[in-house]
C-alpha atoms as a PDB file:
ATOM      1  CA  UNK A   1     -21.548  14.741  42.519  1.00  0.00           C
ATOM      2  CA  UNK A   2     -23.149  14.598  38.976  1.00  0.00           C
ATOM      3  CA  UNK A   3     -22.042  12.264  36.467  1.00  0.00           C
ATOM      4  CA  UNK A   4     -20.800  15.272  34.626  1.00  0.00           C
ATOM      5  CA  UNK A   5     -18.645  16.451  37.023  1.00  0.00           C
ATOM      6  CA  UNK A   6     -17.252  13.150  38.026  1.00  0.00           C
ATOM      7  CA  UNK A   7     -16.491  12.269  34.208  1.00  0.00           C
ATOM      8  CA  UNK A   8     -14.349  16.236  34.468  1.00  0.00           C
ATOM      9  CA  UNK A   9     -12.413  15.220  37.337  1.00  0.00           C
ATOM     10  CA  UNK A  10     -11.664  11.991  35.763  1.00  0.00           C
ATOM     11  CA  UNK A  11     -10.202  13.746  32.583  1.00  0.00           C
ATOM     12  CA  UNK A  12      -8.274  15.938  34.651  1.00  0.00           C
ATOM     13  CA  UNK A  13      -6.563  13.020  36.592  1.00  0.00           C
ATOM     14  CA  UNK A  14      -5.904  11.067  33.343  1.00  0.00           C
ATOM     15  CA  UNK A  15      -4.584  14.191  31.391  1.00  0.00           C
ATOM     16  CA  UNK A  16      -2.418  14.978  34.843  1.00  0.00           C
ATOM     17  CA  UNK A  17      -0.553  11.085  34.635  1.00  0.00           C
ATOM     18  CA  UNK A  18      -0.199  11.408  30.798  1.00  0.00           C
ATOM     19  CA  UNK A  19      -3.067   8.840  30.239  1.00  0.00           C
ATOM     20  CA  UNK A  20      -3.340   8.994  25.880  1.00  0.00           C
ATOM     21  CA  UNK A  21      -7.090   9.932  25.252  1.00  0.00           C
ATOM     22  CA  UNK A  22      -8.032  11.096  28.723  1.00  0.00           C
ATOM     23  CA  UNK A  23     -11.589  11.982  27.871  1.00  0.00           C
ATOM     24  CA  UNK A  24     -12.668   8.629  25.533  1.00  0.00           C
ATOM     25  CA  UNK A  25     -10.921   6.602  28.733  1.00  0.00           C
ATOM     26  CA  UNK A  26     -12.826   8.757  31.734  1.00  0.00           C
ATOM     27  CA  UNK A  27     -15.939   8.303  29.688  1.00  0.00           C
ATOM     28  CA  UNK A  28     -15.423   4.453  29.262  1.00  0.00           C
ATOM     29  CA  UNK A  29     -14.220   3.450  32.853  1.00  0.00           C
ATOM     30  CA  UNK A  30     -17.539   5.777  34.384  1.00  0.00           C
ATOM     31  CA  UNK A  31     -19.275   3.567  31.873  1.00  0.00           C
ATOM     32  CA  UNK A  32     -18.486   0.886  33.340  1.00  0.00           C
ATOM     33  CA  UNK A  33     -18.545   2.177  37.018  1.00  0.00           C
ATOM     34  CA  UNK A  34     -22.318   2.814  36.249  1.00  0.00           C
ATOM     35  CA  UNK A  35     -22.594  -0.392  33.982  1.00  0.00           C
ATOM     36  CA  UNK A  36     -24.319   1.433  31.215  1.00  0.00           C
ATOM     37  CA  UNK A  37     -22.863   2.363  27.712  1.00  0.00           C
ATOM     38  CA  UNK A  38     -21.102   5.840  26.805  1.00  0.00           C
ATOM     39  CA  UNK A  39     -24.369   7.282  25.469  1.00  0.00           C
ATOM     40  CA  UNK A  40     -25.955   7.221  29.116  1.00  0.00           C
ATOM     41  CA  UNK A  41     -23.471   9.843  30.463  1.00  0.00           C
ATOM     42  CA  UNK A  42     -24.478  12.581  27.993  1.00  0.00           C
ATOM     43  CA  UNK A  43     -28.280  11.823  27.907  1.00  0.00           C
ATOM     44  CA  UNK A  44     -27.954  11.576  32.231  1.00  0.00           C
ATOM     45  CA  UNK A  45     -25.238  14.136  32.919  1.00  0.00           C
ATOM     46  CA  UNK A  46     -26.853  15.510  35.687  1.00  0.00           C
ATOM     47  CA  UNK A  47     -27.848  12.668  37.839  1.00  0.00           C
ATOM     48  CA  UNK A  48     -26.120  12.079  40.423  1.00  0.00           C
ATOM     49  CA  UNK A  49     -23.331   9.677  40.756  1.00  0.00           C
ATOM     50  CA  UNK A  50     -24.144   6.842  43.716  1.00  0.00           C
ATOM     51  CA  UNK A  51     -21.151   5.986  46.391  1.00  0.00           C
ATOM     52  CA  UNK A  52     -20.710   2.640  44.897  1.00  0.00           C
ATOM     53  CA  UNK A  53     -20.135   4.135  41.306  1.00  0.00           C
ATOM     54  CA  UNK A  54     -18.143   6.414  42.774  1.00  0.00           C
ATOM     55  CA  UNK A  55     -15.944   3.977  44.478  1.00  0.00           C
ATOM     56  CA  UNK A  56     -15.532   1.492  41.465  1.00  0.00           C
ATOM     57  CA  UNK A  57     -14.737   4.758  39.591  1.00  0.00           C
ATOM     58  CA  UNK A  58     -12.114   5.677  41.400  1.00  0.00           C
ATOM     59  CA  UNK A  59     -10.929   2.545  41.681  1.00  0.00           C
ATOM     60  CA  UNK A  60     -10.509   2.303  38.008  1.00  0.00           C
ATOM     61  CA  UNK A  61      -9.038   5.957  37.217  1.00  0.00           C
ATOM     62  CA  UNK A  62      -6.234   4.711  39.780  1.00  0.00           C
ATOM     63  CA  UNK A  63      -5.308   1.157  37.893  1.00  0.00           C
ATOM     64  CA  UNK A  64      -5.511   2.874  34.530  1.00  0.00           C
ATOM     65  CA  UNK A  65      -2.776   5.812  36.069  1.00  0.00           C
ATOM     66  CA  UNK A  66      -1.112   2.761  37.454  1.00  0.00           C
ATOM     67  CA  UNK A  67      -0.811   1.503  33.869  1.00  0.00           C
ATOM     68  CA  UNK A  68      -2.988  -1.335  33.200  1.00  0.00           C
ATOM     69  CA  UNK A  69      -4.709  -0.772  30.177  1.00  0.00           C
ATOM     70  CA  UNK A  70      -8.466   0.179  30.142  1.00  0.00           C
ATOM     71  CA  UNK A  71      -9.233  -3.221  28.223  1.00  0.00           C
ATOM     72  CA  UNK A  72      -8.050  -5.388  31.012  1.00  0.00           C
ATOM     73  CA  UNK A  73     -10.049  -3.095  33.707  1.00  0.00           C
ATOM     74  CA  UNK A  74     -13.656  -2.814  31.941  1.00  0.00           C
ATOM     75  CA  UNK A  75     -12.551  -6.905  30.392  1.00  0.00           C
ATOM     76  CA  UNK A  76     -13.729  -6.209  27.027  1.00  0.00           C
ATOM     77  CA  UNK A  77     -12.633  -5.062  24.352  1.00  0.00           C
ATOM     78  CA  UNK A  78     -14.209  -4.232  19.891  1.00  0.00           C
ATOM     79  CA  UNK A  79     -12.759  -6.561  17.431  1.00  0.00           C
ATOM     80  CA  UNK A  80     -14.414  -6.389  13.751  1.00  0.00           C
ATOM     81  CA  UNK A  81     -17.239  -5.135  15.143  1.00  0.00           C
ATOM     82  CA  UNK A  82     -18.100  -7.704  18.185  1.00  0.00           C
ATOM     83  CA  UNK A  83     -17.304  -7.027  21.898  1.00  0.00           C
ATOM     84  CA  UNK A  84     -14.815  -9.642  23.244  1.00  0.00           C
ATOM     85  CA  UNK A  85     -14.283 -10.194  26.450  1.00  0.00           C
ATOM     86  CA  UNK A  86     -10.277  -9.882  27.884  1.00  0.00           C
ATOM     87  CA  UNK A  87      -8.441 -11.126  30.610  1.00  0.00           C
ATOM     88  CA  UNK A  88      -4.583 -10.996  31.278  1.00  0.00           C
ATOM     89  CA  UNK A  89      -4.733 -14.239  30.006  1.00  0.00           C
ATOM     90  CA  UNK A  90      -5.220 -13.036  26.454  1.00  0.00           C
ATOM     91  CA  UNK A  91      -3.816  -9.884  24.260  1.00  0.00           C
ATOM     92  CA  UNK A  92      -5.639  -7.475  23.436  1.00  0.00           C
ATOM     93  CA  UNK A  93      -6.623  -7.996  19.876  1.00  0.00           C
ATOM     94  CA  UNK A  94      -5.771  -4.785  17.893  1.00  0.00           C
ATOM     95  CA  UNK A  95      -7.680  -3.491  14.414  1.00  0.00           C
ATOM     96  CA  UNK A  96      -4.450  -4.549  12.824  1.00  0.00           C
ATOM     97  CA  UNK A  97      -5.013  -8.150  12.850  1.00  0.00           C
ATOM     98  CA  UNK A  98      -8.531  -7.412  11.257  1.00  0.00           C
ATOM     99  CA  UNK A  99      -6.128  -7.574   7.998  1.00  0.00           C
ATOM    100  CA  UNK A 100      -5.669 -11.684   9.118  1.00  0.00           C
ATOM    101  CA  UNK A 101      -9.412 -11.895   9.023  1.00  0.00           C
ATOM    102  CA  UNK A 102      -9.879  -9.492   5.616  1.00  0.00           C
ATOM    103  CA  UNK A 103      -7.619 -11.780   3.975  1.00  0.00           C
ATOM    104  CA  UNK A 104      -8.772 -15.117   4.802  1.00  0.00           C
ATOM    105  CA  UNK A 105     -12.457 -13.504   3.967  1.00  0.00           C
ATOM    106  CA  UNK A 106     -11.167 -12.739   0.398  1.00  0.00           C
ATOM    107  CA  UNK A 107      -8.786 -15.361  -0.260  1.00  0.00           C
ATOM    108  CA  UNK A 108     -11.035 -18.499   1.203  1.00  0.00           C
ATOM    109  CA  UNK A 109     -14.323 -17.368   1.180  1.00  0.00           C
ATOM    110  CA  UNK A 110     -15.900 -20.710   0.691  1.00  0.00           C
ATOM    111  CA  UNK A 111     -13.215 -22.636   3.366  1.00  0.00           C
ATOM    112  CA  UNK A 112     -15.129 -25.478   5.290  1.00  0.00           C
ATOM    113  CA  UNK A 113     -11.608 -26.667   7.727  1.00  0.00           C
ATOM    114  CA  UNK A 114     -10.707 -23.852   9.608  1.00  0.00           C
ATOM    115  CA  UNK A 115      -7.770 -23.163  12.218  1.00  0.00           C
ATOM    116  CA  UNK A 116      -6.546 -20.407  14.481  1.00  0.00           C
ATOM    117  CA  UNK A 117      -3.232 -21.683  16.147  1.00  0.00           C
ATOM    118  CA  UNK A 118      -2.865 -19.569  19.337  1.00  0.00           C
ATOM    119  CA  UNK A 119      -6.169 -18.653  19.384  1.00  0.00           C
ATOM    120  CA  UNK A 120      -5.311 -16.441  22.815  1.00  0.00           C
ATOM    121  CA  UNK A 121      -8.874 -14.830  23.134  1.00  0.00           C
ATOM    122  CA  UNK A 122     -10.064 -16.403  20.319  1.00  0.00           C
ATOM    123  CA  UNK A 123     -10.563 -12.906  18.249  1.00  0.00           C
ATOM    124  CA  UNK A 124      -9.840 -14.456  14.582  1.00  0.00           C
ATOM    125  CA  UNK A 125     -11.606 -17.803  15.206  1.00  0.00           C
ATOM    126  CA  UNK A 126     -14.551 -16.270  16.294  1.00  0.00           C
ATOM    127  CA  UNK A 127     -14.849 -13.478  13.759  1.00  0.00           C
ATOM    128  CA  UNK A 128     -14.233 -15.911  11.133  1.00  0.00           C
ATOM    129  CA  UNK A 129     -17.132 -18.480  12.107  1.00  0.00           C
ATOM    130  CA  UNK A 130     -19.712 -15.412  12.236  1.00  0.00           C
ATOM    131  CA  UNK A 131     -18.473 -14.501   8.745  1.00  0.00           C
ATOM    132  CA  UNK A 132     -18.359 -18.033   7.201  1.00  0.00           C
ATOM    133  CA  UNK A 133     -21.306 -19.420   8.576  1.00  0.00           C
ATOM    134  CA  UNK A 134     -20.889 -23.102   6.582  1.00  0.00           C
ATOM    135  CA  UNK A 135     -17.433 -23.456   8.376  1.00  0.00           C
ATOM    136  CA  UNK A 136     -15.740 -25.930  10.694  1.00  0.00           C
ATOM    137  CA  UNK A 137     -13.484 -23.142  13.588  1.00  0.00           C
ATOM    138  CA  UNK A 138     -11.068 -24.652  15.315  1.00  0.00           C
ATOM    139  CA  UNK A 139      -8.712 -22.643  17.979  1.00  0.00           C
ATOM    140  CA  UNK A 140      -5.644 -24.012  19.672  1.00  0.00           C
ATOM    141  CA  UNK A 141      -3.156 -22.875  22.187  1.00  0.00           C
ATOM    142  CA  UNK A 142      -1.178 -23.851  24.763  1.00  0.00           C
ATOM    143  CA  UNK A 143      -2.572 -21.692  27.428  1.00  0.00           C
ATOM    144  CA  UNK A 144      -5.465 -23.286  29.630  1.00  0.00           C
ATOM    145  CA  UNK A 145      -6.735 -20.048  30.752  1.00  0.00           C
ATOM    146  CA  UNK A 146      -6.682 -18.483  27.419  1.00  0.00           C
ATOM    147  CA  UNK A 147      -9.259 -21.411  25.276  1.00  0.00           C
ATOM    148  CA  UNK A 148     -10.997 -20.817  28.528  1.00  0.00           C
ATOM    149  CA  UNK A 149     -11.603 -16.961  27.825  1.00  0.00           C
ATOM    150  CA  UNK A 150     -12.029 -18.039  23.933  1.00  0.00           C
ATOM    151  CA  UNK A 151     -14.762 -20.441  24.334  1.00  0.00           C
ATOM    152  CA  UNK A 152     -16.797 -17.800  26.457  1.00  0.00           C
ATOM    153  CA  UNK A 153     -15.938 -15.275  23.658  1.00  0.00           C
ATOM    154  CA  UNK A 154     -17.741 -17.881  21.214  1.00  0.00           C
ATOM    155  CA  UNK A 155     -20.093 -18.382  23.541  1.00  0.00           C
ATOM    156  CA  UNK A 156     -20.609 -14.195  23.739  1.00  0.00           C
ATOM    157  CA  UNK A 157     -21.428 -14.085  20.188  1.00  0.00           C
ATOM    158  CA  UNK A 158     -23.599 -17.137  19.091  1.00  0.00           C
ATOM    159  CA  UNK A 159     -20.434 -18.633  17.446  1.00  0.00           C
ATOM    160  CA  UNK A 160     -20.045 -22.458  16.964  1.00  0.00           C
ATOM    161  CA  UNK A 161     -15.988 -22.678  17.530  1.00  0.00           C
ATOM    162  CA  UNK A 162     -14.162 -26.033  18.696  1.00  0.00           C
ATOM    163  CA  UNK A 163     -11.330 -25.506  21.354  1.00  0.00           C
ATOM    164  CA  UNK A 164      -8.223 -27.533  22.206  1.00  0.00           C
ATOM    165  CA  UNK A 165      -5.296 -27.096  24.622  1.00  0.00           C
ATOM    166  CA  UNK A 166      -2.419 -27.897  22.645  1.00  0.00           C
ATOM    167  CA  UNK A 167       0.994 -26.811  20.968  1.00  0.00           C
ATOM    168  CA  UNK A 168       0.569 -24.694  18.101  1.00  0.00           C
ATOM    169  CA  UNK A 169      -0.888 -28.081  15.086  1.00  0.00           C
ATOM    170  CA  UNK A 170      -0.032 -30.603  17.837  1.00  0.00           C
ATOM    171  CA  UNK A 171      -3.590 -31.996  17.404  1.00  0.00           C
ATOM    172  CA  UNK A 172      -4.736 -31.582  13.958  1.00  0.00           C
ATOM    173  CA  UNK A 173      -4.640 -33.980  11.794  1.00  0.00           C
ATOM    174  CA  UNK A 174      -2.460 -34.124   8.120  1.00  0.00           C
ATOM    175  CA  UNK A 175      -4.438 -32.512   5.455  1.00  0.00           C
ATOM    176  CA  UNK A 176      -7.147 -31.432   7.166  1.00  0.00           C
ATOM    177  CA  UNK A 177      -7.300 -27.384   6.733  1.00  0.00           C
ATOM    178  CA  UNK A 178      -8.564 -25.842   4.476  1.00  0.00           C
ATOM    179  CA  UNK A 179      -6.822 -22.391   5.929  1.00  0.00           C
ATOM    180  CA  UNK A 180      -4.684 -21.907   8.725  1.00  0.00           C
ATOM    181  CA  UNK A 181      -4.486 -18.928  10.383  1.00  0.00           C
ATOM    182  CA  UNK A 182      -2.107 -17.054  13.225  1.00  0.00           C
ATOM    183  CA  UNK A 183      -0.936 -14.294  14.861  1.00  0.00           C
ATOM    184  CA  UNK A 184       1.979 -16.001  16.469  1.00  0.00           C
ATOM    185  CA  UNK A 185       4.402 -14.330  19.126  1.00  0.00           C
ATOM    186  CA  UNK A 186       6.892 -12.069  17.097  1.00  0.00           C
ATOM    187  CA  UNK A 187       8.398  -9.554  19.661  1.00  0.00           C
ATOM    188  CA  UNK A 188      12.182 -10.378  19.615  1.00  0.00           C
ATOM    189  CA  UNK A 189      12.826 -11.331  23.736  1.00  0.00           C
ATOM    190  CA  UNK A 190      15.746  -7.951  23.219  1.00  0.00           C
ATOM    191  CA  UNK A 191      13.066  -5.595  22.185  1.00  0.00           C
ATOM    192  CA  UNK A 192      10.965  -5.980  25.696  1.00  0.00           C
ATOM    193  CA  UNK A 193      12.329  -3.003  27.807  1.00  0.00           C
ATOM    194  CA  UNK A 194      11.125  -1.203  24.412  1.00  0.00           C
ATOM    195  CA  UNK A 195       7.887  -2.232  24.485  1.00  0.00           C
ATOM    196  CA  UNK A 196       5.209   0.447  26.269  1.00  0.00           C
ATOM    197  CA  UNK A 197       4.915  -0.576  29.863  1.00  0.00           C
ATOM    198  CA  UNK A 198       1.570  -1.154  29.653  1.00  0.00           C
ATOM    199  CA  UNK A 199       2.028  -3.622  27.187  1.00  0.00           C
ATOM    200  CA  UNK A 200       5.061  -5.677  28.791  1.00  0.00           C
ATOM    201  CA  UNK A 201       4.080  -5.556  32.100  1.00  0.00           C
ATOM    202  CA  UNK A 202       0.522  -6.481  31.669  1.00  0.00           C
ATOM    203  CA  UNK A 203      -0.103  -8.720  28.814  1.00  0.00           C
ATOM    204  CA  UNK A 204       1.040 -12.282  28.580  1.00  0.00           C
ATOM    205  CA  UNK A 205       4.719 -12.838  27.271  1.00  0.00           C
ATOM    206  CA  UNK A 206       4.303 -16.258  25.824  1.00  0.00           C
ATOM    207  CA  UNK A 207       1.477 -14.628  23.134  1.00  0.00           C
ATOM    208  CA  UNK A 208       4.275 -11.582  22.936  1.00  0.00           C
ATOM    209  CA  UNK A 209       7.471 -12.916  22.333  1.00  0.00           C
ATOM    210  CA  UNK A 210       8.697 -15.516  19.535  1.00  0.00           C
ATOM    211  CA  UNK A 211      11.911 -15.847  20.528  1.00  0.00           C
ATOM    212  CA  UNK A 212      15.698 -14.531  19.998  1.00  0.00           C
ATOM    213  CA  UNK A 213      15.045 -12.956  16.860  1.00  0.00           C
ATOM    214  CA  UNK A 214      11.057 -12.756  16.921  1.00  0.00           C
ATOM    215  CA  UNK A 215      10.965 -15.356  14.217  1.00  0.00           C
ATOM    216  CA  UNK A 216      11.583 -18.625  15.854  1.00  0.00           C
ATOM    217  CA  UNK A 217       7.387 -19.606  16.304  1.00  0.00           C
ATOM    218  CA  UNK A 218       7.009 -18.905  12.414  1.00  0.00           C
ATOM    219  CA  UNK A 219       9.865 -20.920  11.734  1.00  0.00           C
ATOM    220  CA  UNK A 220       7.987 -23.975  13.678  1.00  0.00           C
ATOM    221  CA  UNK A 221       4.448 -22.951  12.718  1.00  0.00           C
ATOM    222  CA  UNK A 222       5.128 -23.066   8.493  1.00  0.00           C
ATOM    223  CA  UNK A 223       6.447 -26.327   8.799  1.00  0.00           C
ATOM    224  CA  UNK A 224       3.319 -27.320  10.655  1.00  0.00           C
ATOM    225  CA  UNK A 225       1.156 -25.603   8.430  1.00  0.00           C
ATOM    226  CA  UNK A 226       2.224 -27.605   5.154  1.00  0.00           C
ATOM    227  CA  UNK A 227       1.507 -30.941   7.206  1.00  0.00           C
ATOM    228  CA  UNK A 228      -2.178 -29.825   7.925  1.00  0.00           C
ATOM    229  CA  UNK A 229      -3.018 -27.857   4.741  1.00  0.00           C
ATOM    230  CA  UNK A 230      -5.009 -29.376   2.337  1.00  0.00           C
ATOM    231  CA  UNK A 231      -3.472 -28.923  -1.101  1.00  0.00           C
ATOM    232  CA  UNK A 232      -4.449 -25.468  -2.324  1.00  0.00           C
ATOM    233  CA  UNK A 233      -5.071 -24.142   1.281  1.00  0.00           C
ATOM    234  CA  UNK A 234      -4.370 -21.187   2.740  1.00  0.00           C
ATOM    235  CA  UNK A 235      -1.359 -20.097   5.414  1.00  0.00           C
ATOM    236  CA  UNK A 236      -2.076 -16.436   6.612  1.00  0.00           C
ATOM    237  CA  UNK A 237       0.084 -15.031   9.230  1.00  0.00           C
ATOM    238  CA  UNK A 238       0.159 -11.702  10.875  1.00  0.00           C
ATOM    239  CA  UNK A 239       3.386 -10.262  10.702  1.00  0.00           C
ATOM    240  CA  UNK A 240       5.874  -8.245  13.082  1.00  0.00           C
ATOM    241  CA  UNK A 241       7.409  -5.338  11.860  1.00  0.00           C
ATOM    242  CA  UNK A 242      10.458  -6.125   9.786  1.00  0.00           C
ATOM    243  CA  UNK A 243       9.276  -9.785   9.886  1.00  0.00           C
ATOM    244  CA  UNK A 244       8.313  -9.950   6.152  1.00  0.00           C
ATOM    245  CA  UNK A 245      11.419 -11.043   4.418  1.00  0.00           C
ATOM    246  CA  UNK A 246      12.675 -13.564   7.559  1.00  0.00           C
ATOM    247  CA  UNK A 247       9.558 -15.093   7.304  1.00  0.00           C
ATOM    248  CA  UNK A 248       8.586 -15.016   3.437  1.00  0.00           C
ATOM    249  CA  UNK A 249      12.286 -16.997   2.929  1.00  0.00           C
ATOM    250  CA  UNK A 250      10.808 -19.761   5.385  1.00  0.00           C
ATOM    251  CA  UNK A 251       8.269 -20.696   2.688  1.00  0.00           C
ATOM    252  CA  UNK A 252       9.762 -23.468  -0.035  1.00  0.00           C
ATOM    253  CA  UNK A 253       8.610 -24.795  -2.530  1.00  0.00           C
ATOM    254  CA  UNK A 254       5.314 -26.283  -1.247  1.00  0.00           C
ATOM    255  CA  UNK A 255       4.210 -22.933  -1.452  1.00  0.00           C
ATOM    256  CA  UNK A 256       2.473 -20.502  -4.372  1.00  0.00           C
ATOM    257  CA  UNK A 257       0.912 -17.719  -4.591  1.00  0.00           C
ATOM    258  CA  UNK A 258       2.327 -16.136  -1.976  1.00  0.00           C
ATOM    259  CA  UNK A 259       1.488 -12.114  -0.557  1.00  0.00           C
ATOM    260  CA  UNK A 260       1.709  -9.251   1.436  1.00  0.00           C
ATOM    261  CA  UNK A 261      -1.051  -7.223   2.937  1.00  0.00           C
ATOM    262  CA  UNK A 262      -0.040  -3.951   4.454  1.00  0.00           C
ATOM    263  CA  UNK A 263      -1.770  -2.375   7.374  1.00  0.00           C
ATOM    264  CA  UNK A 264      -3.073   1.425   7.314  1.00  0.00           C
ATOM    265  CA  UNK A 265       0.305   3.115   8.144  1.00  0.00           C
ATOM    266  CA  UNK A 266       1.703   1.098   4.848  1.00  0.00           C
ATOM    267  CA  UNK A 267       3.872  -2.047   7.226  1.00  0.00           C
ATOM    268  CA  UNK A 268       3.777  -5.129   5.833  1.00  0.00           C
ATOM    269  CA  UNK A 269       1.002  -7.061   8.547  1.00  0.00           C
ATOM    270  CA  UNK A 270      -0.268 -10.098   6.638  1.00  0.00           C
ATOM    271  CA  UNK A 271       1.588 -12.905   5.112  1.00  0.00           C
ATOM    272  CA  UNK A 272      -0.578 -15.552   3.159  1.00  0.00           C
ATOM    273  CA  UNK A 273       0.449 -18.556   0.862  1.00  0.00           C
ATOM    274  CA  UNK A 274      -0.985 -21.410  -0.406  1.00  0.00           C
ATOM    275  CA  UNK A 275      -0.232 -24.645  -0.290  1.00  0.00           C
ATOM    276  CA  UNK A 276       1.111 -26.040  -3.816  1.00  0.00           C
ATOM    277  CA  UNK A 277      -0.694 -29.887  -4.592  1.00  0.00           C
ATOM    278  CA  UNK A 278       3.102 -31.337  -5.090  1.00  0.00           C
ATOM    279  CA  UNK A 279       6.097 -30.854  -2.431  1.00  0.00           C
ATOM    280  CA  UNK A 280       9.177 -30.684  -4.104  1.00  0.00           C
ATOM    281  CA  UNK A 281      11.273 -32.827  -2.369  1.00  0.00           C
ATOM    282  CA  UNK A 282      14.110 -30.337  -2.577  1.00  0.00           C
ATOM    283  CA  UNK A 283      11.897 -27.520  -0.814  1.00  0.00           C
END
């Protein structure tokens, strides 16, 4: 069997279950089956595929019909432009948290004291030490296995980034950030059997869900935040949808300055606010 006709078959299974983009996922799982990148299937379409390709192929057409998503079969997946590597551990970072990174780039460009609280596979703390080479990364969360798949990610992509098993600011110090930054849990625990099956029955539920109302992790994380922030740092939280006003009236008055940043489909994704140099005692 050629590599061509193997990557047809594979397309016609995946269009058959209802797979979304058949022919991008055939091509990327017989990627991996061959361990070479996309481009080697069009420039070798007529080779021939080898039994053990064939079997690891087959093998992965038949989890990915099953419903685990192709990240958490070929383990890796793009995030601002740098593989990372993914386990069920970790979510799968999505381009929409990119905004989180934009915003930190433009709002903190010259930030030494860095944070990412629940750091899962360490996507935003390790983008944002490759773009702010002078900085200090730190990632937390509470899940072992996650700072585990984090520190390799750092590791993956010449990044200097500090780990540390804790809960949410549990370890760092008052006034030490310069910017803290998060995308918390924010799937209210009602909305699950809404959620795509691939997503709630494969990724982790303590990085999904925030609580009753989705909110309840913000609600301990900004309180957090204003012990750790240096004056004039920067809070910048990804957002759930309809999560923007909940959250925004958690923020008193130790906070300025503070905005939305909308994602491509216009939903409010990014939340960011700086810390004011006075706490009203009121706030």
């Amino acid at each position: 069997m050629t590599l061509a006709t193997a990557l047809r078959q594979g397309v016609d299974l995946l269009t058959d279950g209802r797979v979304p983009v058949p022919r991008l996922t055939a091509e990327v799982l017989l990627a991996h089956a061959l361990n070479k990148d996309r481009s080697y299937l069009f420039a070798h379409s007529q080779d021939e595929l080898t039994e053990v390709a064939w079997i690891h192929y087959g093998r992965y057409l038949h989890e990915r019909l099953q419903g685990k998503p192709t990240q958490y079969i070929t383990h890796v997946q793009e995030f601002y432009g740098r593989p990372f590597e993914v386990t069920p551990a970790v979510l799968i970072p999505r381009p929409e948290t990119e905004h989180v990174v934009e915003t930190v780039l433009r709002l903190a460009p010259d930030a030494l004291e860095i944070a990412d609280i629940g750091c899962g596979s360490g996507a935003i703390a390790v983008t944002l030490a490759a773009e702010l080479a002078g900085a200090n990364v730190l990632g937390t969360d509470i899940s072992t296995d996650a700072i585990t798949v984090a520190a390799r990610n750092a590791l993956r992509n010449g990044t200097r980034v500090s780990f540390v098993q804790c809960d949410l600011c549990a370890a760092i110090g008052d006034n030490s950030l310069d910017v803290l930054a998060s995308n918390p849990p924010y799937v209210p625990d009602g909305d699950r059997d809404h959620l795509q099956a691939e997503v709630r029955d494969y990724e982790p539920a303590i990085a999904l869900f925030g609580g009753p109302t989705g909110s309840e992790t913000y609600a301990r994380l900004i309180p957090e935040a204003a012990r750790v922030l240096r004056p004039g740092g920067w809070l910048v939280l990804e957002l759930g949808f309809q999560s923007l006003a909940p959250v925004t009236a958690m923020l008193g008055a130790q906070w300025r300055n503070v905005e939305s940043v909308a994602d491509l489909a216009g939903y409010p994704r990014v939340l960011a606010a700086q810390r004011q140099a006075w706490v009203d005692s009121r706030g």
